[in-house]
Protein backbone atom coordinates (compact mmCIF):
# COMPACT_ATOMS: atom_id res chain seq x y z
CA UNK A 1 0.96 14.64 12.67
CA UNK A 2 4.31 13.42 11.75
CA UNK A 3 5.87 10.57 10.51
CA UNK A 4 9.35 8.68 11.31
CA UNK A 5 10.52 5.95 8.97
CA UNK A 6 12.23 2.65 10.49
CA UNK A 7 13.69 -0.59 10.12
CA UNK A 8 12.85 -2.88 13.02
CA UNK A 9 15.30 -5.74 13.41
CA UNK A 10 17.11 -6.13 16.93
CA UNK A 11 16.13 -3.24 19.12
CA UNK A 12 19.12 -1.39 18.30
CA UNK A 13 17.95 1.94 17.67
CA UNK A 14 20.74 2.98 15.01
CA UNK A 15 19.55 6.51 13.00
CA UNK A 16 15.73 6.47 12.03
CA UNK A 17 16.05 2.68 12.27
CA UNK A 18 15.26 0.01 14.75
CA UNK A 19 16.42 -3.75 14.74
CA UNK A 20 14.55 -6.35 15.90
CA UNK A 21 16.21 -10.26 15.04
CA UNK A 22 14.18 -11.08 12.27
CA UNK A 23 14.62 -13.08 9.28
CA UNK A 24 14.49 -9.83 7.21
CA UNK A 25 14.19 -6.45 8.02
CA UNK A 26 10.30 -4.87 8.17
CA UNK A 27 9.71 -1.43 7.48
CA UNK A 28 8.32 0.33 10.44
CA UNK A 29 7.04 3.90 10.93
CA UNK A 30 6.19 6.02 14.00
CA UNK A 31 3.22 8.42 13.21
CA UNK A 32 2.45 11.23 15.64
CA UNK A 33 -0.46 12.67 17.03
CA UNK A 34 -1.40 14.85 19.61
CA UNK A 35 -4.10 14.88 22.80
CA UNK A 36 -6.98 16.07 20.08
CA UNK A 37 -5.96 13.86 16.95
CA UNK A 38 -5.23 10.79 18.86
CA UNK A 39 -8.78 9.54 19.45
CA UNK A 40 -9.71 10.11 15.94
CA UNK A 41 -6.54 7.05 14.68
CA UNK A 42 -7.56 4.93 16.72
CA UNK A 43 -11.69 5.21 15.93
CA UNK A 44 -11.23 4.97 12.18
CA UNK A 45 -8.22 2.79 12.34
CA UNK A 46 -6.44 5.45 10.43
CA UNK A 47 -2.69 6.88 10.69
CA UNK A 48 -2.06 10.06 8.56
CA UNK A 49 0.00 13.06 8.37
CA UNK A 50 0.11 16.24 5.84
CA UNK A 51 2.08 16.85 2.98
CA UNK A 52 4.98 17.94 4.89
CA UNK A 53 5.66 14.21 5.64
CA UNK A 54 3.64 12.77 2.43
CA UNK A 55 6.61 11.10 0.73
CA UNK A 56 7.00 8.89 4.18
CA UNK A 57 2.78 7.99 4.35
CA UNK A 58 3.26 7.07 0.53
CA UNK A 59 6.35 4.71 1.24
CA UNK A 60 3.92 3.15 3.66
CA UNK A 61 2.95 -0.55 2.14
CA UNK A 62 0.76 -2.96 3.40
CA UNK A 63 1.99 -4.75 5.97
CA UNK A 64 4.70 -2.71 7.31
CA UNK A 65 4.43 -2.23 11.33
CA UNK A 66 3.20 1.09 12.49
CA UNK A 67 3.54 2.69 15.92
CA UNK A 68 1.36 5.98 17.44
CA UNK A 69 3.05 8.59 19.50
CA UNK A 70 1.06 11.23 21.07
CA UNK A 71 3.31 14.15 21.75
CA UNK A 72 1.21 15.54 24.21
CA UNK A 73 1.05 12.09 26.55
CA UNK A 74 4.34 11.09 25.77
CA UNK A 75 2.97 7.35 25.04
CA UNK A 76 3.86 5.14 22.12
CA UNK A 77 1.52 2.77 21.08
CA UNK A 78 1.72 -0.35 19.07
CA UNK A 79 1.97 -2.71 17.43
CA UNK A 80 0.11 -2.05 14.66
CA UNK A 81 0.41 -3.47 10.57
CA UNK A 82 -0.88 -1.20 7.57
CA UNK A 83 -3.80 -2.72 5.59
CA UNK A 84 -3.80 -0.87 2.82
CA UNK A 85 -0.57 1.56 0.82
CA UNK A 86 -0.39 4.80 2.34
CA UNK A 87 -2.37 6.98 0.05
CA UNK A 88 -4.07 10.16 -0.41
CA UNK A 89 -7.81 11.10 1.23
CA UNK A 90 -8.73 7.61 2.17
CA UNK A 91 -11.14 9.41 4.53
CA UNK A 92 -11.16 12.85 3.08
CA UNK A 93 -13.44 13.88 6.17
CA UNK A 94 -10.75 12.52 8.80
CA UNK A 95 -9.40 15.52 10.37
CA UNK A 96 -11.96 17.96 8.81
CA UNK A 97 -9.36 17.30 6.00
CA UNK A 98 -6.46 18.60 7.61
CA UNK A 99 -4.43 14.91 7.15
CA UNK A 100 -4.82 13.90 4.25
CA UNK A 101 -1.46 11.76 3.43
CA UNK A 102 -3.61 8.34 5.08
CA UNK A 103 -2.67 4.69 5.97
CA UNK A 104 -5.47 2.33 7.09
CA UNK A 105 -4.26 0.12 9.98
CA UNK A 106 -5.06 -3.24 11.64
CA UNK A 107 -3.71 -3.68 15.36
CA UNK A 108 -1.91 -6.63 16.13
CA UNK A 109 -2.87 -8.13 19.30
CA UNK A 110 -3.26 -5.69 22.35
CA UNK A 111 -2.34 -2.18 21.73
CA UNK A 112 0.97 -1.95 24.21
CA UNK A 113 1.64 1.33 25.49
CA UNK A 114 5.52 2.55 26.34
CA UNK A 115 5.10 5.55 28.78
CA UNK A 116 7.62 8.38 28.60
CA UNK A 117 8.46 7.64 25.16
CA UNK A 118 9.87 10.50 24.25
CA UNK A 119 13.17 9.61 24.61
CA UNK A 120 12.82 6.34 22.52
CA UNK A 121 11.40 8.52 19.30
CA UNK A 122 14.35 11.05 19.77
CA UNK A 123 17.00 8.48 19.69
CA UNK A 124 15.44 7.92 16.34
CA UNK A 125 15.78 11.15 14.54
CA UNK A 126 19.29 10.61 15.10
């Protein structure tokens, strides 16, 4: 899994960040997962990456917005807010371990799902 950092504040997507009009920017992240790992978030609630991408899951606070893309699917899904700091092994089990840079998540209504996302993600690594 992977994680990309963003700004949401007016649906500009402008270099890792996204603006949606907002009386202050609100960190956002996109966390990736694939056809095997996806099932897994959304069961125990739980986003996570490895330490390739810890410093983003630890930058994580509560409350920031968090979106799921599954590589495999192309689908982004969201909205959904962070409950707790990302942190290490939160589930140490999730992932037979494999994940273990963790952020618990809430969802925040109905899960939305934007098919053939991969060009939306792309335009963020800009």
């Amino acid at each position: 899994m992977t994680v990309l950092s963003l700004y949401i504040d007016e649906i500009i997507v402008v270099r890792w960040y996204w603006r949606i009009k907002m009386s202050e920017d609100v960190k956002a992240h996109i966390f990736v997962s694939t056809d095997k790992t996806e099932s897994e978030c959304f069961q125990r609630r739980l986003f996570s990456t490895n330490k390739l991408h810890a410093d983003d899951v630890m930058a994580t606070k509560a409350g920031d917005l968090l979106f799921l893309f599954n590589v495999n699917s192309n689908v982004l899904h969201g909205i959904f807010r962070a409950k707790t700091d990302g942190r290490k092994n939160i589930v140490p089990e999730a992932w037979k371990g494999k994940y273990p840079y963790q952020v618990e998540v809430e969802q925040l209504g109905n899960i939305q799902t934007l098919k053939k996302s991969k060009s939306v993600t792309q335009k963020t690594r800009n």
